[in-house]
Structures are given as C-alpha cells and as structure tokens.
PDB file of N, CA and C in Angstrom:
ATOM      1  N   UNK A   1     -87.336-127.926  60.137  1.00  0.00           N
ATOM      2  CA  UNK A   1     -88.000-128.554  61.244  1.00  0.00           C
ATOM      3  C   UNK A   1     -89.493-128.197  61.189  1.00  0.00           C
ATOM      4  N   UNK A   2     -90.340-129.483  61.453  1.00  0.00           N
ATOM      5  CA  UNK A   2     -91.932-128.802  61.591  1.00  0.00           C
ATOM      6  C   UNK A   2     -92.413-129.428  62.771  1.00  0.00           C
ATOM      7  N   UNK A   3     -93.758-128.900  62.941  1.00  0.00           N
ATOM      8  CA  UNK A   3     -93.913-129.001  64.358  1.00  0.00           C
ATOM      9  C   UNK A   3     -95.346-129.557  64.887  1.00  0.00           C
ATOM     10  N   UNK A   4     -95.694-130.442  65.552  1.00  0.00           N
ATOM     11  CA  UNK A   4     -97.181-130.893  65.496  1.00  0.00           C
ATOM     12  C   UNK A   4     -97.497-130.780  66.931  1.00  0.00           C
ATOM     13  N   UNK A   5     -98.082-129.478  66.974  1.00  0.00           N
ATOM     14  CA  UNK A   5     -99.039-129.431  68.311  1.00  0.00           C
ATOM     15  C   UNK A   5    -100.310-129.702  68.842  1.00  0.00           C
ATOM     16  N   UNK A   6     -99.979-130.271  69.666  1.00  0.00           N
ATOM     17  CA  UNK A   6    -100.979-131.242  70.573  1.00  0.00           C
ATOM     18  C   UNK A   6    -102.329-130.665  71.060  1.00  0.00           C
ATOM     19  N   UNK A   7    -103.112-131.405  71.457  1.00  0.00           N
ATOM     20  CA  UNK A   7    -104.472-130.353  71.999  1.00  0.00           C
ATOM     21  C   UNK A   7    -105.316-129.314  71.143  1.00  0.00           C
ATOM     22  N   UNK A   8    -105.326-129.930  70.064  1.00  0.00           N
ATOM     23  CA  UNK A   8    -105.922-127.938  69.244  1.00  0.00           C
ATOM     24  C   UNK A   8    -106.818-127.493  70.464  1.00  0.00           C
ATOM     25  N   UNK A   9    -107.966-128.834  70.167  1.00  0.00           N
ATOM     26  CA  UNK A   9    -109.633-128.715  70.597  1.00  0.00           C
ATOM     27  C   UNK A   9    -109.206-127.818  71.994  1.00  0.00           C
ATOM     28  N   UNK A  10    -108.584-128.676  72.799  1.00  0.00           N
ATOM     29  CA  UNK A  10    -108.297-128.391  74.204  1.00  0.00           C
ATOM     30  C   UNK A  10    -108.056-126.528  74.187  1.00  0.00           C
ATOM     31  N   UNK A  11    -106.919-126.173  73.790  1.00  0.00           N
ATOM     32  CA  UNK A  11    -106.500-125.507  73.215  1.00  0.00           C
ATOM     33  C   UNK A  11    -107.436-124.150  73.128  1.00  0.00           C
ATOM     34  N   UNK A  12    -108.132-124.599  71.725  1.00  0.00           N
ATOM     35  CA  UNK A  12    -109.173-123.464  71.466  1.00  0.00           C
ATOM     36  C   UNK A  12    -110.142-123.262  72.586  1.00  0.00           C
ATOM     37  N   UNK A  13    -110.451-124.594  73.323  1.00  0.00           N
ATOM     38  CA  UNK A  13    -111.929-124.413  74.368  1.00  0.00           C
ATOM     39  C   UNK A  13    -111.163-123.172  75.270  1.00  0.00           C
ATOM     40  N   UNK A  14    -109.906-123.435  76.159  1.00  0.00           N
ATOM     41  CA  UNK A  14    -109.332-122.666  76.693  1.00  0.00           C
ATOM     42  C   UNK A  14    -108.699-120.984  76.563  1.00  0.00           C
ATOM     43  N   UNK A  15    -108.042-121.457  75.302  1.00  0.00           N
ATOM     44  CA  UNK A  15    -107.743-119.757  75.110  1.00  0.00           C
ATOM     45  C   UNK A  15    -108.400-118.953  74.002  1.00  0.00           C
ATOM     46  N   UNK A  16    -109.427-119.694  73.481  1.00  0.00           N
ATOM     47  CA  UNK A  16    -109.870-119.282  72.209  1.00  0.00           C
ATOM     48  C   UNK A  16    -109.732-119.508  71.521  1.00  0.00           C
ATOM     49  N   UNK A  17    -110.511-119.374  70.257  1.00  0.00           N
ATOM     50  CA  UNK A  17    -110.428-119.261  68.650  1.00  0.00           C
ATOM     51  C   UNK A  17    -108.786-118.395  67.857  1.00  0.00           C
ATOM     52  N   UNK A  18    -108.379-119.237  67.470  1.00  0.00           N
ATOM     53  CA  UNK A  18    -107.013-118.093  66.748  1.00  0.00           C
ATOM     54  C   UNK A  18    -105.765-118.721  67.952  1.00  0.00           C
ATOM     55  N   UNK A  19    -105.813-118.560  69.305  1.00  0.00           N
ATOM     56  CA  UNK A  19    -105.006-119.046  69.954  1.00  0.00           C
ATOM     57  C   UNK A  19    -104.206-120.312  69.595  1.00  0.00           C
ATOM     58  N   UNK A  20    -104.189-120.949  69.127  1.00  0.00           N
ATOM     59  CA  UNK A  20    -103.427-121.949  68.214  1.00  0.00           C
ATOM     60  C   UNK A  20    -102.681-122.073  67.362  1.00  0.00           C
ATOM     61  N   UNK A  21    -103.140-120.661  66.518  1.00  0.00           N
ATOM     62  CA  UNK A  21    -102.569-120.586  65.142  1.00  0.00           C
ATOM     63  C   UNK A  21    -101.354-119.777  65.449  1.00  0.00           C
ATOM     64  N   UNK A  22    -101.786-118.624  66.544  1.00  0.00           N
ATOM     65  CA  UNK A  22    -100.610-117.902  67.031  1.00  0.00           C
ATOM     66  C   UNK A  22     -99.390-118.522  67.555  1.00  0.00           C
ATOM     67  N   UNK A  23    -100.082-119.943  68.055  1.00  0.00           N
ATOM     68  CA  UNK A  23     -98.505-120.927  69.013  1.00  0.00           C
ATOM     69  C   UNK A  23     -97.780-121.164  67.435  1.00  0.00           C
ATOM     70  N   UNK A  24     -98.324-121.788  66.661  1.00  0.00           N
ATOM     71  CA  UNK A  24     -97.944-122.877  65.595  1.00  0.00           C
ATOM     72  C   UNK A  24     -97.191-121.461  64.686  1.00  0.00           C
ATOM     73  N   UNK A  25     -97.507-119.959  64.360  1.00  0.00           N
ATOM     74  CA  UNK A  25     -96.960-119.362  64.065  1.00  0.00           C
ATOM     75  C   UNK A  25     -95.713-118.490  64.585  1.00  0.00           C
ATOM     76  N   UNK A  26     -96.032-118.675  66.173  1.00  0.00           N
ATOM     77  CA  UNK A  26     -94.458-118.601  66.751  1.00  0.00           C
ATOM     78  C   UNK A  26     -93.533-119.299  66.796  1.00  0.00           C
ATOM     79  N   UNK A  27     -93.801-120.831  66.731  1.00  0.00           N
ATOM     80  CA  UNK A  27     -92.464-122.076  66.724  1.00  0.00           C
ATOM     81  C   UNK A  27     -92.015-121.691  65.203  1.00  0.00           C
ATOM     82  N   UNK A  28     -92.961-121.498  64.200  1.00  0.00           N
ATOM     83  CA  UNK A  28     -92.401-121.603  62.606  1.00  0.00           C
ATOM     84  C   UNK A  28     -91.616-120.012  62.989  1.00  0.00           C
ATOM     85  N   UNK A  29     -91.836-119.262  63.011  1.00  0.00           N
ATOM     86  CA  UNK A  29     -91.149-118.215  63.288  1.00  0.00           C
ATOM     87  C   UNK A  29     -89.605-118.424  64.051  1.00  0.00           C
ATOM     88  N   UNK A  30     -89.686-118.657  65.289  1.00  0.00           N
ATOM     89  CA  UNK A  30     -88.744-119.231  65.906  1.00  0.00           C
ATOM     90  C   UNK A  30     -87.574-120.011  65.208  1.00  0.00           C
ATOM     91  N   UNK A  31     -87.975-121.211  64.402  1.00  0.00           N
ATOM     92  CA  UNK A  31     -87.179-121.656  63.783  1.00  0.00           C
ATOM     93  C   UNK A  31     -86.751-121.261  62.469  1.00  0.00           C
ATOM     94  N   UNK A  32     -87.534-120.242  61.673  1.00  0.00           N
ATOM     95  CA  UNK A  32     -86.760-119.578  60.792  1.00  0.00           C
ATOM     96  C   UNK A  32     -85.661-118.509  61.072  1.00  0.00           C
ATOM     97  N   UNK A  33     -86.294-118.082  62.263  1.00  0.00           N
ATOM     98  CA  UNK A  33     -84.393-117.257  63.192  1.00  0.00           C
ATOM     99  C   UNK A  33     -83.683-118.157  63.660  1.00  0.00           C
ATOM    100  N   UNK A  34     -83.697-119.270  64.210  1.00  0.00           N
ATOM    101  CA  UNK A  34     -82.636-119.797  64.784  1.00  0.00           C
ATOM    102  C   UNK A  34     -83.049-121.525  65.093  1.00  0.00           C
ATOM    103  N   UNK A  35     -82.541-122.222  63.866  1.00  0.00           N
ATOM    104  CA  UNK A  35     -83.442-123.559  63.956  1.00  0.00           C
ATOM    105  C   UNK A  35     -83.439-124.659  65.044  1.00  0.00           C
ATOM    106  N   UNK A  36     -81.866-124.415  66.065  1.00  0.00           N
ATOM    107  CA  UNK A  36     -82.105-124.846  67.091  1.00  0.00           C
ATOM    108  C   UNK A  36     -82.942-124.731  68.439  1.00  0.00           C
ATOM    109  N   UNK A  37     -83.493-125.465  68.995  1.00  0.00           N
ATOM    110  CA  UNK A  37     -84.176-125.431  70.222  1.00  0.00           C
ATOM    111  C   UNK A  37     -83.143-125.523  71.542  1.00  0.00           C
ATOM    112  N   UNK A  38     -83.588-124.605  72.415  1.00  0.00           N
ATOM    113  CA  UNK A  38     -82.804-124.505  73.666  1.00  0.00           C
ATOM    114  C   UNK A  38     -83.530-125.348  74.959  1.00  0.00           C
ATOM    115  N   UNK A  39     -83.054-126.381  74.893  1.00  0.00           N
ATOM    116  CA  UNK A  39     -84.186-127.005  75.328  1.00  0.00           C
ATOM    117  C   UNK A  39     -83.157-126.946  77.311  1.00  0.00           C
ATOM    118  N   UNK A  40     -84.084-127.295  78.178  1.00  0.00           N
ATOM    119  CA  UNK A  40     -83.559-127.151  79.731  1.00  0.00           C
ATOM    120  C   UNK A  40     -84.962-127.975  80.472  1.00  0.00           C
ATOM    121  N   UNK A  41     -84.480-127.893  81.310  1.00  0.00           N
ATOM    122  CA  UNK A  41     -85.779-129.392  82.590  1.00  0.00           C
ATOM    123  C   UNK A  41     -86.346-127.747  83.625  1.00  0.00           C
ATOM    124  N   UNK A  42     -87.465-128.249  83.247  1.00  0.00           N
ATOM    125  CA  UNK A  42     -88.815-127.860  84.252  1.00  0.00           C
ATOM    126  C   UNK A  42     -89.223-128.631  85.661  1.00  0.00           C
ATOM    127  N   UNK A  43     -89.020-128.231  86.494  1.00  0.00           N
ATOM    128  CA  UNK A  43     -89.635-129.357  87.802  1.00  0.00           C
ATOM    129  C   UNK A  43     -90.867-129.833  88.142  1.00  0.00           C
ATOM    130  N   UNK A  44     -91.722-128.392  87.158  1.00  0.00           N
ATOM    131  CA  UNK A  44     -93.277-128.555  87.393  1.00  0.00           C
ATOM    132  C   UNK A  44     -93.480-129.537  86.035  1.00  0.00           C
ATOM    133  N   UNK A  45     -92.460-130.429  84.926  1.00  0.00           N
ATOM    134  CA  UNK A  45     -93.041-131.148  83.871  1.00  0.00           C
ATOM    135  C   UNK A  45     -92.087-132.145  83.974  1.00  0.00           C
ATOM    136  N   UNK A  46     -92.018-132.551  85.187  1.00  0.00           N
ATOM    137  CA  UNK A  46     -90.602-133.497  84.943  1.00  0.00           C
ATOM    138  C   UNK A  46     -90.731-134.756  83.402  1.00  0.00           C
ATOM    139  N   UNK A  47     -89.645-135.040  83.181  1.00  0.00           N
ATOM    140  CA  UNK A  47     -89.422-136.363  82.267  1.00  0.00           C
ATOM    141  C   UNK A  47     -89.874-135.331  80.609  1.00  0.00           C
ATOM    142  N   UNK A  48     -89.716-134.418  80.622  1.00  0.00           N
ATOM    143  CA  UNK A  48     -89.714-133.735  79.190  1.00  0.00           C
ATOM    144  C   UNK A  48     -88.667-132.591  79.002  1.00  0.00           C
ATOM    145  N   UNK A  49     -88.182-132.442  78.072  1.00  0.00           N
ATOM    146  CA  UNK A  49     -87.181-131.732  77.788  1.00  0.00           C
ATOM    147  C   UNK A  49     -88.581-130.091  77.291  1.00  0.00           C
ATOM    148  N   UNK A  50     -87.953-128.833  78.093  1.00  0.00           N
ATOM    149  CA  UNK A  50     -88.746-127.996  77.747  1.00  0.00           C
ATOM    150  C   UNK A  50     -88.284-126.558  76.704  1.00  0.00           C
ATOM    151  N   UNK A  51     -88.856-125.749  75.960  1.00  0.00           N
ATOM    152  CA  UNK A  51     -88.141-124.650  75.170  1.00  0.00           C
ATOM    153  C   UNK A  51     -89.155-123.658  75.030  1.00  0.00           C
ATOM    154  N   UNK A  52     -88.702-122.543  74.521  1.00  0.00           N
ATOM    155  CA  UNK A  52     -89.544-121.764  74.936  1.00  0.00           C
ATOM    156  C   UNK A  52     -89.264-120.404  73.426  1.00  0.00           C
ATOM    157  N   UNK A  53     -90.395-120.541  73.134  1.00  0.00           N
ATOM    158  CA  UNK A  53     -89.935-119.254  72.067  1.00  0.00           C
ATOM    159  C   UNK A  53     -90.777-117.784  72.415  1.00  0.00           C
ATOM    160  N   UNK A  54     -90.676-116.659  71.741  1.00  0.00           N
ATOM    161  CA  UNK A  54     -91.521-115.964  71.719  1.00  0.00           C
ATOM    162  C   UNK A  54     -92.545-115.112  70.713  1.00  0.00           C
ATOM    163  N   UNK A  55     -93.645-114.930  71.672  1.00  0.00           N
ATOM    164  CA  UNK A  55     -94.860-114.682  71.122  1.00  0.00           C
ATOM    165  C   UNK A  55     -94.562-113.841  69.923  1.00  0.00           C
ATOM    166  N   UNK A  56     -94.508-114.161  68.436  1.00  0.00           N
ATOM    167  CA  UNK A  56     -94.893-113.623  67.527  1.00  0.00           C
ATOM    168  C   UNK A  56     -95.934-111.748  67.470  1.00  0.00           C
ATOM    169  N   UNK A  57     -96.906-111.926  67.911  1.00  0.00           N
ATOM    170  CA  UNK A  57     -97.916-111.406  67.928  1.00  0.00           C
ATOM    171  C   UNK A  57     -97.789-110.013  68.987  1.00  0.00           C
ATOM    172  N   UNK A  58     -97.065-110.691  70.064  1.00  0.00           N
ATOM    173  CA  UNK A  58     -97.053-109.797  71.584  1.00  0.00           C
ATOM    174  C   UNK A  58     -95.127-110.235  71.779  1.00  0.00           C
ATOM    175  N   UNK A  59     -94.270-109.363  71.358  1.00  0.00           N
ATOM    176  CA  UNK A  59     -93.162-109.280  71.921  1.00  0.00           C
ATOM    177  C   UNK A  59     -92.990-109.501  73.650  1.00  0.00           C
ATOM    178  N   UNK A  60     -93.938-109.395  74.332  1.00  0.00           N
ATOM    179  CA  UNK A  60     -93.832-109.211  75.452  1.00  0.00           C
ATOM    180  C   UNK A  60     -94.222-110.152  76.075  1.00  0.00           C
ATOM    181  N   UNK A  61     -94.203-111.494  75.724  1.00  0.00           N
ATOM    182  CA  UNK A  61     -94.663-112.650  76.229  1.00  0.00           C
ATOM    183  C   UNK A  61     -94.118-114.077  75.139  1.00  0.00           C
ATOM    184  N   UNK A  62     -93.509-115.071  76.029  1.00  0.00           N
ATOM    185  CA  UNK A  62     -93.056-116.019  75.817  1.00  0.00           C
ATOM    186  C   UNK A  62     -94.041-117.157  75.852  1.00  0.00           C
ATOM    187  N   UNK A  63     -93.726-118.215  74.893  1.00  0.00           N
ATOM    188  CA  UNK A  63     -94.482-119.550  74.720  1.00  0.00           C
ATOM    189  C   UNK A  63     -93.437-120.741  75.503  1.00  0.00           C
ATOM    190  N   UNK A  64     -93.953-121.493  76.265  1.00  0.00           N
ATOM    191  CA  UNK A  64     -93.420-122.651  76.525  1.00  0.00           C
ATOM    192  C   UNK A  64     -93.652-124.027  76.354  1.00  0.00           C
ATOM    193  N   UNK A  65     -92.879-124.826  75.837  1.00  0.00           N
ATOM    194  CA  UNK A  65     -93.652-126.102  75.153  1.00  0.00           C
ATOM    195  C   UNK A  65     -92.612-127.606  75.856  1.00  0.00           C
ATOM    196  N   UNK A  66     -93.108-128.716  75.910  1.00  0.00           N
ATOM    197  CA  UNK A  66     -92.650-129.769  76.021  1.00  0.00           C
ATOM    198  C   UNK A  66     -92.178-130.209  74.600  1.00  0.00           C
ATOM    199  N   UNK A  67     -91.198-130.762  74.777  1.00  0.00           N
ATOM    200  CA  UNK A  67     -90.875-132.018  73.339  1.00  0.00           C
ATOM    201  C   UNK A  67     -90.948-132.673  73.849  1.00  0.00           C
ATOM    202  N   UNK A  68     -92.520-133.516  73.112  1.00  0.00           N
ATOM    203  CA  UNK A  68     -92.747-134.799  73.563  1.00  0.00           C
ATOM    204  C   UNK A  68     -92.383-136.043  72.715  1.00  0.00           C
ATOM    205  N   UNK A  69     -91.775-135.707  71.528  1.00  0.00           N
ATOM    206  CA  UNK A  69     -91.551-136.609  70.521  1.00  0.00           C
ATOM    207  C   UNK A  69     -91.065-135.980  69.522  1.00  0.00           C
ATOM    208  N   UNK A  70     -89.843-136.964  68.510  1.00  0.00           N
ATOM    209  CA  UNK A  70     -89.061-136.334  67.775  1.00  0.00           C
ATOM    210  C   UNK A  70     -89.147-137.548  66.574  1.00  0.00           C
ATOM    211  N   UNK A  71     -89.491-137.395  65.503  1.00  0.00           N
ATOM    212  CA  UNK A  71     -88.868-138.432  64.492  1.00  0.00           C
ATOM    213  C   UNK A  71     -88.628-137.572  63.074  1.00  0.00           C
ATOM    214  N   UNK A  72     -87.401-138.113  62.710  1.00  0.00           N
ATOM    215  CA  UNK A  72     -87.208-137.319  61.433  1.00  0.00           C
ATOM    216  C   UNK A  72     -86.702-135.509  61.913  1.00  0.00           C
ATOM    217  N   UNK A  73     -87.525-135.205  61.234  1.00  0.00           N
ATOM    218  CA  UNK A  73     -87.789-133.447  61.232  1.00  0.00           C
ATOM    219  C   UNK A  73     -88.631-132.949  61.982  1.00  0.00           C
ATOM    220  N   UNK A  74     -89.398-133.912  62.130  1.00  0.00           N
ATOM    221  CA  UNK A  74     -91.088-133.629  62.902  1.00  0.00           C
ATOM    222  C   UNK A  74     -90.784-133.428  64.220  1.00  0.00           C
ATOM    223  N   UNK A  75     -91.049-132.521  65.292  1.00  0.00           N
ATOM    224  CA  UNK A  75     -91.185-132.611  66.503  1.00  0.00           C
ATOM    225  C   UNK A  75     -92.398-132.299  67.191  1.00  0.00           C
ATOM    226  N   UNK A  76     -92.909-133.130  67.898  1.00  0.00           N
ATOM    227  CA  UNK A  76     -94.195-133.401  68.475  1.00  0.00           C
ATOM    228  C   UNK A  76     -94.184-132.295  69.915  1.00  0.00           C
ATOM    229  N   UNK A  77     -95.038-131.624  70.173  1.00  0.00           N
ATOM    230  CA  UNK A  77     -94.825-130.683  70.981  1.00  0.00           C
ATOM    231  C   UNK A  77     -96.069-130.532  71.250  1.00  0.00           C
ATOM    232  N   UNK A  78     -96.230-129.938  73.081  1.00  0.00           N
ATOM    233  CA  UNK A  78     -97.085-129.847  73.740  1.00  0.00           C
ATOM    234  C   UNK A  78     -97.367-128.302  74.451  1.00  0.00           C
ATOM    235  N   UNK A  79     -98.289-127.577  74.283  1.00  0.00           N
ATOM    236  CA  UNK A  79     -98.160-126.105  75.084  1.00  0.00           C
ATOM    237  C   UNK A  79     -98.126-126.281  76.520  1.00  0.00           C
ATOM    238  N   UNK A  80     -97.186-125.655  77.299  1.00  0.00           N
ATOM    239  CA  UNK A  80     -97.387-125.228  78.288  1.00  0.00           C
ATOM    240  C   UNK A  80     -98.023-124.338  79.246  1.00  0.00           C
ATOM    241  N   UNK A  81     -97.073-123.231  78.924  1.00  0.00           N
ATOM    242  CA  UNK A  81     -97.987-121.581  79.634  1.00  0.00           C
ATOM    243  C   UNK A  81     -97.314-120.846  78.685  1.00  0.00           C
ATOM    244  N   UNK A  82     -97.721-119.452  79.299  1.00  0.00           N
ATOM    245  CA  UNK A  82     -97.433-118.243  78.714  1.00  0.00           C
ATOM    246  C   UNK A  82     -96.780-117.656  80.204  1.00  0.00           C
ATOM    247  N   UNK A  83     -95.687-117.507  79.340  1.00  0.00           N
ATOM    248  CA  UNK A  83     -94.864-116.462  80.197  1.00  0.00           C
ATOM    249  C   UNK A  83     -94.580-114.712  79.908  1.00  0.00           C
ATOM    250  N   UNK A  84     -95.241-114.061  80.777  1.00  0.00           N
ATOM    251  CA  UNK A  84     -95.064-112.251  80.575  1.00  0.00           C
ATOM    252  C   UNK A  84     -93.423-112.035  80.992  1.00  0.00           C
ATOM    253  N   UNK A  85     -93.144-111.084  80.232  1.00  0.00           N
ATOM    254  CA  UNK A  85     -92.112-110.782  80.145  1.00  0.00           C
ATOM    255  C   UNK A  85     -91.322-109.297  81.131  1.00  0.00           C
TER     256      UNK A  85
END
C-alpha cells in the first residue's frame, strides 16, 4: 500500500520543515507492521472514513488521517491532528 498526502505546502507553513516527512514516514511504517487500516467515523470530519497510526519519531503521540481516496494500492490521505497519548 502507498500513500499520497495532501497539503505538503499547507503542512510545512504550519508545523514546519521535516513535519511531513515524519507523517509520510509513520503511515509507511504503520503499514509495514500491519498493512491493514482501522478505519472508524469522526463527528468532527463527517463523510470520511478516519485511521490513525503512530508517531514514528515520538511513541507518545498518534497521527490521524482521513481516507479521502482509494484506487488500486494508492490511498489518498489527508492529516488531521495529533493526538498525545
């Protein structure tokens, strides 16, 4: 499974430089332990299926993402927040 996240620009203006690479290296991470997604409904994102892996970098904090699109292998994905643990 690979993964195309949305917003770099957005992204970097907001959390910084490197902040990006860390999301895109926790989903690849994520799915080399366990290639399914646990996906469940958010109320604050209605109409998207949401999943959530964790932070690579900081054990102590979770990534949350929308699947906004799926074709093939590819899943199109959007950041949410960061959740502390």
């Amino acid at each position: 499974m690979r993964f195309g996240l949305r917003n770099r620009e957005k992204i970097d203006a907001v959390k910084g430089q490197g902040y990006y690479k860390a999301l895109l290296d926790s989903l690849n991470e994520h799915v080399r332990a366990s290639p399914k997604l646990d996906l469940f409904n958010d109320e604050n994102y209605p109409g998207y299926p949401m999943f959530q892996v964790l932070n690579k970098s900081d054990n102590k904090q979770k990534f949350q993402f929308a699947l906004v699109g799926q074709k093939f292998d590819i899943c199109n994905v959007a950041f949410c927040k960061t959740i502390d643990l």
